[in-house]
Protein backbone atom coordinates (compact mmCIF):
# COMPACT_ATOMS: atom_id res chain seq x y z
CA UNK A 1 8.27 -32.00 29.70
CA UNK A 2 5.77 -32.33 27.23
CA UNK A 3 3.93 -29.28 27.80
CA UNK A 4 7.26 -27.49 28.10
CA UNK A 5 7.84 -28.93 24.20
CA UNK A 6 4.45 -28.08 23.05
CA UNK A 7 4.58 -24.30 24.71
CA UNK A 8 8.10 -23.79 22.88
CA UNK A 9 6.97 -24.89 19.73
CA UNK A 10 3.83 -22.47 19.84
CA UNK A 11 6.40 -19.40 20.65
CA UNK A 12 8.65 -19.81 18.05
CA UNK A 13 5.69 -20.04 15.79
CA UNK A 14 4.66 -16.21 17.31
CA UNK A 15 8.29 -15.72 17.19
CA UNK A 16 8.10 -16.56 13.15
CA UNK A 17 5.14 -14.48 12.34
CA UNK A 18 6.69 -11.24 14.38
CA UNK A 19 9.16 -11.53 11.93
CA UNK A 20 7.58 -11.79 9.10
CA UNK A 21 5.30 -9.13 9.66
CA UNK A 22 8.36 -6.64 11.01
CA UNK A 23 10.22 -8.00 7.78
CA UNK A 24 7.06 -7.24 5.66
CA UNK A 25 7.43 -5.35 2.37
CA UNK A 26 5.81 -1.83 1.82
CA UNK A 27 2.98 -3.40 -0.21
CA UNK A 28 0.72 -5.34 1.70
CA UNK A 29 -0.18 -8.75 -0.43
CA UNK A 30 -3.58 -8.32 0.80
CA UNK A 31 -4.62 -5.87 -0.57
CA UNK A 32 -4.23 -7.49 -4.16
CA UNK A 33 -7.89 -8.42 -5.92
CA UNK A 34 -8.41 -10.61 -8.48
CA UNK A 35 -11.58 -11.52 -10.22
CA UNK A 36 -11.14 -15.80 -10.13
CA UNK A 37 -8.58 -17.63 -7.32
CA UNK A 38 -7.73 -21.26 -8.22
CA UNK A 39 -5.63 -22.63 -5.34
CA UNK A 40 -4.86 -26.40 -4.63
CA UNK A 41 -2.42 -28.21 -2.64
CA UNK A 42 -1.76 -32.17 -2.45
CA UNK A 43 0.83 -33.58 -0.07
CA UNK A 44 1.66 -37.57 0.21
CA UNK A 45 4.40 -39.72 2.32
CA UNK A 46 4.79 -43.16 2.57
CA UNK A 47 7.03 -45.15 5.05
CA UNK A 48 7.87 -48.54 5.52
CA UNK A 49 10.37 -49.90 8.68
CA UNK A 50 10.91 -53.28 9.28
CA UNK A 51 13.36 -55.00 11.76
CA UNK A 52 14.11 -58.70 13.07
CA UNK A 53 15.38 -58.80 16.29
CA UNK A 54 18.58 -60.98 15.81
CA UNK A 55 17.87 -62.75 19.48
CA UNK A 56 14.67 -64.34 18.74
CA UNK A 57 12.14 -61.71 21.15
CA UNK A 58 9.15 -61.51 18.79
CA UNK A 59 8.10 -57.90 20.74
CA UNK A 60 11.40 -56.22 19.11
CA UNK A 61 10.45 -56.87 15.92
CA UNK A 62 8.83 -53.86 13.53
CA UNK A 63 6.55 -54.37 10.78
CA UNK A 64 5.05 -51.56 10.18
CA UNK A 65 4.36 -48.19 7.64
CA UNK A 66 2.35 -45.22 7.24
CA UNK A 67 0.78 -43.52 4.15
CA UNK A 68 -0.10 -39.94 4.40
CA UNK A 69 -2.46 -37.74 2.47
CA UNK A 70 -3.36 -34.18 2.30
CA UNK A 71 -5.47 -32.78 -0.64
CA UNK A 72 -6.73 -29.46 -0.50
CA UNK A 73 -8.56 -27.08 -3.48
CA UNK A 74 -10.35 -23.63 -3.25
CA UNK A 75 -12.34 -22.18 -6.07
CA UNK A 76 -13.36 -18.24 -5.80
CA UNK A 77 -15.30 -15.86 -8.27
CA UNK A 78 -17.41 -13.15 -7.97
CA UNK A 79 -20.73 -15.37 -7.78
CA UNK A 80 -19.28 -18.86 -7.07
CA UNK A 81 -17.15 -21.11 -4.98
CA UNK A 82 -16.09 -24.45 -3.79
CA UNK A 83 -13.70 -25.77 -1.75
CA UNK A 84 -12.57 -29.42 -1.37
CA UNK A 85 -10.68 -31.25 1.45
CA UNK A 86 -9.30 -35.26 1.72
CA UNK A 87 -6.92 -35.98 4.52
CA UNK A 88 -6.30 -39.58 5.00
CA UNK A 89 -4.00 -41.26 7.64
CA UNK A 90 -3.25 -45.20 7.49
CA UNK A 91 -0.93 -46.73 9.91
CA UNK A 92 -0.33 -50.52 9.02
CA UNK A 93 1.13 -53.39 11.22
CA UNK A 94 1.92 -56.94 11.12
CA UNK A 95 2.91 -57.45 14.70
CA UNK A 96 0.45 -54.39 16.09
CA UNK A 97 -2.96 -52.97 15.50
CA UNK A 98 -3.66 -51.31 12.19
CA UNK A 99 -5.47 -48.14 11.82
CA UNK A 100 -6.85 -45.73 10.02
CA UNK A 101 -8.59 -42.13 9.52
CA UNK A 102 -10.30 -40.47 6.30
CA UNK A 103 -11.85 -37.50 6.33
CA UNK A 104 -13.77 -35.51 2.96
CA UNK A 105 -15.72 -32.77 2.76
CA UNK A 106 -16.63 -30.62 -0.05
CA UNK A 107 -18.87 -27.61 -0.53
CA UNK A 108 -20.13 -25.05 -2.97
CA UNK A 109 -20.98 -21.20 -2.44
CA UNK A 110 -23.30 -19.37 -4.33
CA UNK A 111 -22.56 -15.35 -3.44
CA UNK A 112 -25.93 -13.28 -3.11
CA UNK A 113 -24.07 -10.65 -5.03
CA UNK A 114 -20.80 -10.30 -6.55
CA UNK A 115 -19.72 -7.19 -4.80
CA UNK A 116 -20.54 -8.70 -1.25
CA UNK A 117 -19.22 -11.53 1.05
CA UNK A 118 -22.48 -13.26 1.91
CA UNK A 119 -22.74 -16.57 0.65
CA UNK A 120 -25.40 -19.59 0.90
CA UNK A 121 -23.28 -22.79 1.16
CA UNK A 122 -24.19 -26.25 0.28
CA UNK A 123 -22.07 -29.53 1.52
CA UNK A 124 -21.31 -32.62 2.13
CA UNK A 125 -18.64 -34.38 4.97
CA UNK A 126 -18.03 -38.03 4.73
CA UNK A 127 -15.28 -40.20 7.27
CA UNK A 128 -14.28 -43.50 8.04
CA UNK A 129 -11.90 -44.62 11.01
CA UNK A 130 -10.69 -48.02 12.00
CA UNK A 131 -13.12 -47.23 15.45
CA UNK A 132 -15.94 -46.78 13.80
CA UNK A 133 -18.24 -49.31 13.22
CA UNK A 134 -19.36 -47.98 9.54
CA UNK A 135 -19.12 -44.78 7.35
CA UNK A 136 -20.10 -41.51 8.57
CA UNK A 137 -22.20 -39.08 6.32
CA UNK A 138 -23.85 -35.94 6.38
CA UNK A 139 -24.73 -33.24 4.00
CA UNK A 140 -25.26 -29.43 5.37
CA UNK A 141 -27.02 -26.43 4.51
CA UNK A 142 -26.06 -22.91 5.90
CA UNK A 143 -25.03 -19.19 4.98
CA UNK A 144 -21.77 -17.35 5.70
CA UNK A 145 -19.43 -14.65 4.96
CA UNK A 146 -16.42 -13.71 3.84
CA UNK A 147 -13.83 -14.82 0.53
CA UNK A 148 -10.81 -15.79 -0.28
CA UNK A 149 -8.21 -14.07 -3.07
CA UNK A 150 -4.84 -15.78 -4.09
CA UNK A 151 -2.10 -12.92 -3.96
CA UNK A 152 0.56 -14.98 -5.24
CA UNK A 153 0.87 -12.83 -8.75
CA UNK A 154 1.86 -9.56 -6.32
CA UNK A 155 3.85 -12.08 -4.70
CA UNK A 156 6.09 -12.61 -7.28
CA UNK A 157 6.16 -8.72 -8.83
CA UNK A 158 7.03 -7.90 -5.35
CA UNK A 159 10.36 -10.58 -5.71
CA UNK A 160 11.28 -9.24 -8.93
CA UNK A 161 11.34 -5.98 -7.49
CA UNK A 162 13.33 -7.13 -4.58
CA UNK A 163 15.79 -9.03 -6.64
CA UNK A 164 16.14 -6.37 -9.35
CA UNK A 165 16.86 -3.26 -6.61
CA UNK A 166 19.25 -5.99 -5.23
CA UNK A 167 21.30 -6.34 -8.35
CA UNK A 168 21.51 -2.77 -9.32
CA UNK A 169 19.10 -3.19 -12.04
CA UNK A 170 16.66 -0.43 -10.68
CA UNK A 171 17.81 2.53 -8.42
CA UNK A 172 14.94 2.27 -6.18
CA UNK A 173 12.22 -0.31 -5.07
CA UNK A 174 9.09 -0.04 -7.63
CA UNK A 175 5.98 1.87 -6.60
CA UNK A 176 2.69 -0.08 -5.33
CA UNK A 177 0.95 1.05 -8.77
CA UNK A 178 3.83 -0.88 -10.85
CA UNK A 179 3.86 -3.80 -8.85
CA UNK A 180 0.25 -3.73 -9.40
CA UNK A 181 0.32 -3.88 -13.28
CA UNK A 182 3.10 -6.70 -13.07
CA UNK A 183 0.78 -8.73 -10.81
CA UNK A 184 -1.81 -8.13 -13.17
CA UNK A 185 -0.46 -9.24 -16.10
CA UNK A 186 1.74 -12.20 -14.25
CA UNK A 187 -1.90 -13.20 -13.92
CA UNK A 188 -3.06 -13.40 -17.17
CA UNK A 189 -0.03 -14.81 -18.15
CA UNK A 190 -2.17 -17.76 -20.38
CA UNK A 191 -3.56 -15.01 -22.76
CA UNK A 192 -0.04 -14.63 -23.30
CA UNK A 193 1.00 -16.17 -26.79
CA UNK A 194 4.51 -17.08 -25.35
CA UNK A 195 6.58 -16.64 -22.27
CA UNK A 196 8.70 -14.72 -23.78
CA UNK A 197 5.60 -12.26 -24.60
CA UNK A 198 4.94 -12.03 -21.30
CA UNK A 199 8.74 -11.34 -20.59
CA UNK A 200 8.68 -8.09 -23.02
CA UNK A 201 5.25 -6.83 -21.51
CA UNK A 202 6.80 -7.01 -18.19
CA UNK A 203 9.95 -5.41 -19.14
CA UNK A 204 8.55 -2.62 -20.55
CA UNK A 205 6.67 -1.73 -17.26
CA UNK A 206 9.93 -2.43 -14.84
CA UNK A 207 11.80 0.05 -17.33
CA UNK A 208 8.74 2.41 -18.15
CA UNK A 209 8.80 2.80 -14.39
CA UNK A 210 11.80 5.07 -13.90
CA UNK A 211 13.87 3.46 -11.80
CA UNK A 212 15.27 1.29 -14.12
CA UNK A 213 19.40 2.15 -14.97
CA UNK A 214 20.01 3.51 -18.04
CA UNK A 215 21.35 0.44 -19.55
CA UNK A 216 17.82 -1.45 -18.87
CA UNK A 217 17.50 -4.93 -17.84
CA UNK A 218 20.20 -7.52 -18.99
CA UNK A 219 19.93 -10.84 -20.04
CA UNK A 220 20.48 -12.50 -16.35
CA UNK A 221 17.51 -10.20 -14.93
CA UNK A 222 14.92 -11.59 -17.53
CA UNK A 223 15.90 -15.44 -17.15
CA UNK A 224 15.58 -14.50 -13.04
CA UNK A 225 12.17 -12.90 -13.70
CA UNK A 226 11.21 -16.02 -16.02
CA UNK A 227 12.13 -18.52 -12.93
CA UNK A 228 9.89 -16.20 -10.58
CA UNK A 229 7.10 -16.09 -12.70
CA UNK A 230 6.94 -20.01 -13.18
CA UNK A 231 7.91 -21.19 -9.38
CA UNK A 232 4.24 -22.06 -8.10
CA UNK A 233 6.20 -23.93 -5.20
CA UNK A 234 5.23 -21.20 -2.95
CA UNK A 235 1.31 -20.02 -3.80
CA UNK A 236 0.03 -16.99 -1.14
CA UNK A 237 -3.09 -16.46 0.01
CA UNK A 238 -5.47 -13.99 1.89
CA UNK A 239 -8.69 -13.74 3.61
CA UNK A 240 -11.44 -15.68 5.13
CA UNK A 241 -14.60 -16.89 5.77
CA UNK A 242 -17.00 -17.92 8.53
CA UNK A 243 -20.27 -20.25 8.08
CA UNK A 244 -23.13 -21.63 10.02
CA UNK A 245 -26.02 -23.69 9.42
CA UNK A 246 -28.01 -27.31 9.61
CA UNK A 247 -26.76 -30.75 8.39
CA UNK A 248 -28.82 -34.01 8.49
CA UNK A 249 -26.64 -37.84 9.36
CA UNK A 250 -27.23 -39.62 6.08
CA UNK A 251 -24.90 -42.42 7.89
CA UNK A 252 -23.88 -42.61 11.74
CA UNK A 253 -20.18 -44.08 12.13
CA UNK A 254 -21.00 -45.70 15.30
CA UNK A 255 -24.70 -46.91 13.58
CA UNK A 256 -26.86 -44.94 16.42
CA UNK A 257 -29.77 -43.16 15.27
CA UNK A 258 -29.35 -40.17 12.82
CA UNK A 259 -29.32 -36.71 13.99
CA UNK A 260 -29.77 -32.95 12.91
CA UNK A 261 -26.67 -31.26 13.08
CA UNK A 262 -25.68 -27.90 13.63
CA UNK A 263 -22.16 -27.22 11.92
CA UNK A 264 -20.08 -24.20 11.78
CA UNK A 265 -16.41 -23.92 10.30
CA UNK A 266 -14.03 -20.88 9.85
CA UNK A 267 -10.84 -20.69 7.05
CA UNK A 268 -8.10 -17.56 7.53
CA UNK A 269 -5.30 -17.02 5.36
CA UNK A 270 -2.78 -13.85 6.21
CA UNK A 271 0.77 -13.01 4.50
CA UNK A 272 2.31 -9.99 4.93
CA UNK A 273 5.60 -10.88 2.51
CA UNK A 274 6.22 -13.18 -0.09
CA UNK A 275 8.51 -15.50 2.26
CA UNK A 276 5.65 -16.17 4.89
CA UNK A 277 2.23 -17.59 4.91
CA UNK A 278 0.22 -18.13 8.02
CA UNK A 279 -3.18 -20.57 7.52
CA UNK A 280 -5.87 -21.55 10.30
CA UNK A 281 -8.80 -23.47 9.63
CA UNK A 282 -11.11 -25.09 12.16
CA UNK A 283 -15.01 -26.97 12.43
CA UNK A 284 -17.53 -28.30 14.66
CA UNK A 285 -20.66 -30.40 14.57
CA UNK A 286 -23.23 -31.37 17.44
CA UNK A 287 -26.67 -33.02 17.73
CA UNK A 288 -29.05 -31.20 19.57
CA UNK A 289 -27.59 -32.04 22.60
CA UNK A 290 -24.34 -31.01 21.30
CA UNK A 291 -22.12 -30.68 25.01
CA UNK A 292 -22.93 -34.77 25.03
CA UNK A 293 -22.08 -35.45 21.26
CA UNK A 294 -19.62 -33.16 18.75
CA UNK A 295 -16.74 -33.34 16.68
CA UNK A 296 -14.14 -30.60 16.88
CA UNK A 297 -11.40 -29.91 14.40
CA UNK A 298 -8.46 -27.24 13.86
CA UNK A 299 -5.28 -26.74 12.25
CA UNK A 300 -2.67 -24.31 12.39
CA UNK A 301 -0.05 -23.87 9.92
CA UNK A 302 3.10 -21.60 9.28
CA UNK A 303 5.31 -21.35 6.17
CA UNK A 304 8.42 -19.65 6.40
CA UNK A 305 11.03 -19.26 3.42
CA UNK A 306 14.53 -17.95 5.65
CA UNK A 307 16.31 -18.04 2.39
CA UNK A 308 15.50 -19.27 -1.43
CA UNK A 309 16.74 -22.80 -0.63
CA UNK A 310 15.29 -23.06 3.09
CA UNK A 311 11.95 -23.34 3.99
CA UNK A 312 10.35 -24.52 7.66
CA UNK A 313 7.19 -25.19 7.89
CA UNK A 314 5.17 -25.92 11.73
CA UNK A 315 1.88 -27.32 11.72
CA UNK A 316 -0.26 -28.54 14.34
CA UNK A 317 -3.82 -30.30 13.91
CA UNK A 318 -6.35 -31.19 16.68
CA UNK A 319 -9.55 -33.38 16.65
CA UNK A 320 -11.86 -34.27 19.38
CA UNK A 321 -14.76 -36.55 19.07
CA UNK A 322 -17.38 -36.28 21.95
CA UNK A 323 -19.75 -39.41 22.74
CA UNK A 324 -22.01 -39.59 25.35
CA UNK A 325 -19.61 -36.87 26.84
CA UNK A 326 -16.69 -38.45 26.48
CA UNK A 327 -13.92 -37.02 24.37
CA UNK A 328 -11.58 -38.70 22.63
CA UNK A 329 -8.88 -35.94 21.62
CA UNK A 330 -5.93 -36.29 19.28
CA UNK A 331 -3.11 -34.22 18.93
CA UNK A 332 -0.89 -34.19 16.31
CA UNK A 333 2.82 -31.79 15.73
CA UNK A 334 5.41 -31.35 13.05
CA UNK A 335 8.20 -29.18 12.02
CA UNK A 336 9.93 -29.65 8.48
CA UNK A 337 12.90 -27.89 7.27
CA UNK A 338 13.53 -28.14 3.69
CA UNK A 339 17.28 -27.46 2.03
CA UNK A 340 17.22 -26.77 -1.73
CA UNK A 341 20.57 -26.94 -2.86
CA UNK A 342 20.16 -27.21 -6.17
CA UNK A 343 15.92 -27.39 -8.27
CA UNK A 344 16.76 -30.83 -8.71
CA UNK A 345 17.46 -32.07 -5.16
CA UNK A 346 15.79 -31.89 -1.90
CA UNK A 347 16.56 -32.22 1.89
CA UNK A 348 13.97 -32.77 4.85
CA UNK A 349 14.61 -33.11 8.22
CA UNK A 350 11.10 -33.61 9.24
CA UNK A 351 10.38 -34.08 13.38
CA UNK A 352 6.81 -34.99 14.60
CA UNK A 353 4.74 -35.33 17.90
CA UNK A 354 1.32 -37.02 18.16
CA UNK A 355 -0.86 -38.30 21.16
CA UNK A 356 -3.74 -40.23 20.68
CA UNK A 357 -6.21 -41.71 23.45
CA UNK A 358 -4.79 -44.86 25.33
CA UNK A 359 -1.13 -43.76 24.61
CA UNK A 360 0.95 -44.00 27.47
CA UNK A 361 3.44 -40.66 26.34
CA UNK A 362 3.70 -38.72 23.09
CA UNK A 363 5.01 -40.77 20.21
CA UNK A 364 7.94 -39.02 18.54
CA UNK A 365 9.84 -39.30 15.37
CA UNK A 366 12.41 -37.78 13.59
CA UNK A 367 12.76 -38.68 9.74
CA UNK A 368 15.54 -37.45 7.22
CA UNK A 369 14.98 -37.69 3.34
CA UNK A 370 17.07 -37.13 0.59
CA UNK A 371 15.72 -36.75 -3.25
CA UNK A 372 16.51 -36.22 -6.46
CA UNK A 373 15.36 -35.72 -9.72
CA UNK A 374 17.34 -37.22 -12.40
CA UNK A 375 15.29 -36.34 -15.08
């Protein structure tokens, strides 16, 4: 049943990216270069259930909550880069065992030249767990390849083309060059005195373009190309990058002797239209003898927009921790949809799967939010 679940939920994810990439504009995003990328991400939950049984049976009642946290930031210029990572994941219980997992890592890359991929990287990965018996540290050395760009800029000339040739504003869609020099000044929109600078440059290219109608753009168009320019709810990114090399155990988490470490890690980031991103990131470390003792890690994650005020999202994370050859995997699923009505208010319908070792079947939950923003 389970694997039935898990096997569905990885096809519609193929299902979601076929899509996307038949649905995919006639630019592709990636191809979009920009000279620095500044991309960060920070996601937190918090929930609290508690429940007296009304009979008296102490094993029916629920004390318990769970905080969430996902930080993420990436850093890329033509000689220099850093990325940093903090995932934490507390589970606290009155009437059950409490837990807990933190993971950091951060590392710098120097590029050997700015018009190449090869880097030397530099780093540092500490983690704490409610089964380990102390902190785990280690700091790494390696080289690698590849780099990241943040196409979000062509993201959004490529919506204000779409919604302009939508609206009758322009008679046909704009040519890659144009939506080239909107991205590029949507870019450097902070050496922009004013937004509504930035407004009148980009005018002037939508109607120097040729396509525009006769009449030009109206007042509706440029308040609709203001709100695209300054929604950074949805940032895009390309590329990726692929590193090996040596770390050294400053600390062992289960206080054994410290090892040399071999490490290797991999980021990709694809998007073929503004409405879709697709991210995979993964790692592994090992002693010397690294079959009997390693630590694997992946995620997976999809972002799909089906309309301006829907979004789903599927993610799906797996860690394994090998000691003395014996793995101790973890598994963790979750599909959000997200309803917009209005920029004020929000509504999730959030379902998520999870198996950790010692569990008897998956542990499932289905949570439903409602917010708002009053001021």
């Amino acid at each position: 049943m389970i694997v039935l679940f898990v096997r569905n939920h990885v096809l519609f994810l193929v299902l979601l990216v076929l899509v996307s990439v038949a649905a995919s504009a006639a630019v592709p995003l990636c191809n979009y270069r920009t000279p620095n990328s500044d991309i960060d991400d920070l996601g937190i939950s918090f929930s609290y259930h508690y429940y007296n049984d009304p009979y008296g049976l102490s094993e029916r009642n629920i004390d318990a909550g769970q905080l969430l946290l996902d930080y993420s930031r990436r850093h890329e210029s033509p000689d220099f880069g850093f990325d940093v990572a903090v995932k934490n994941d507390m589970q606290i219980s009155t009437v059950a065992l409490s837990s807990f997992l933190i993971n950091a890592q951060g590392n710098i890359k120097r590029y050997f030249s700015p018009d190449q991929p090869f880097f030397g990287i530099a780093g540092a990965t500490g983690k704490s767990s409610s089964s380990y018996k102390t902190i785990g540290l280690f700091a790494k050395l390696g080289v690698g390849y590849g780099r990241f760009a943040n196409v979000t800029p062509l993201a959004k000339a490529v919506e204000i083309g779409a919604y302009l040739f939508k609206q009758g504003s322009i008679t046909s869609h704009l040519e890659e060059l144009d939506l080239q020099t909107l991205a590029h000044e949507i870019d450097n929109a902070d050496t922009y005195k004013s937004m509504n600078a930035l407004l009148g440059e980009l005018q002037g290219i939508i109607e120097g373009s040729g396509f525009a109608t006769p009449s030009g753009l109206n007042a509706l168009d440029i308040y609709e190309i203001s709100q695209i320019v300054q929604d950074d709810s949805h940032p895009r990114y390309c590329g990726g990058s692929f590193s090996v090399g040596l770390g050294y155990e400053l600390l062992d988490p289960m206080e054994e002797t410290n090892d040399l470490l071999a490490t290797a890690s991999f980021d990709y980031a694809f998007t073929t239209t503004p409405k879709a991103q697709f991210l995979l990131r993964g790692s592994f470390s090992g002693a010397y003898d690294f079959l009997r003792t390693n630590q694997v890690d992946a995620r997976a994650c999809y972002d799909y927009m089906i309309t301006d005020s829907l979004d789903v999202s599927f993610v799906y994370s797996f860690s394994r921790e090998t000691w003395d050859s014996v793995p101790t995997d973890k598994h963790e699923l979750s599909l959000d949809l997200t309803f917009t009505p209005v920029k004020s208010a929000s509504i999730v319908l959030s379902m998520d799967l999870s198996h950790e070792p010692y569990f008897l079947e998956w542990k499932q939950e289905i949570t439903f939010q409602i917010g708002m923003k009053l001021l």
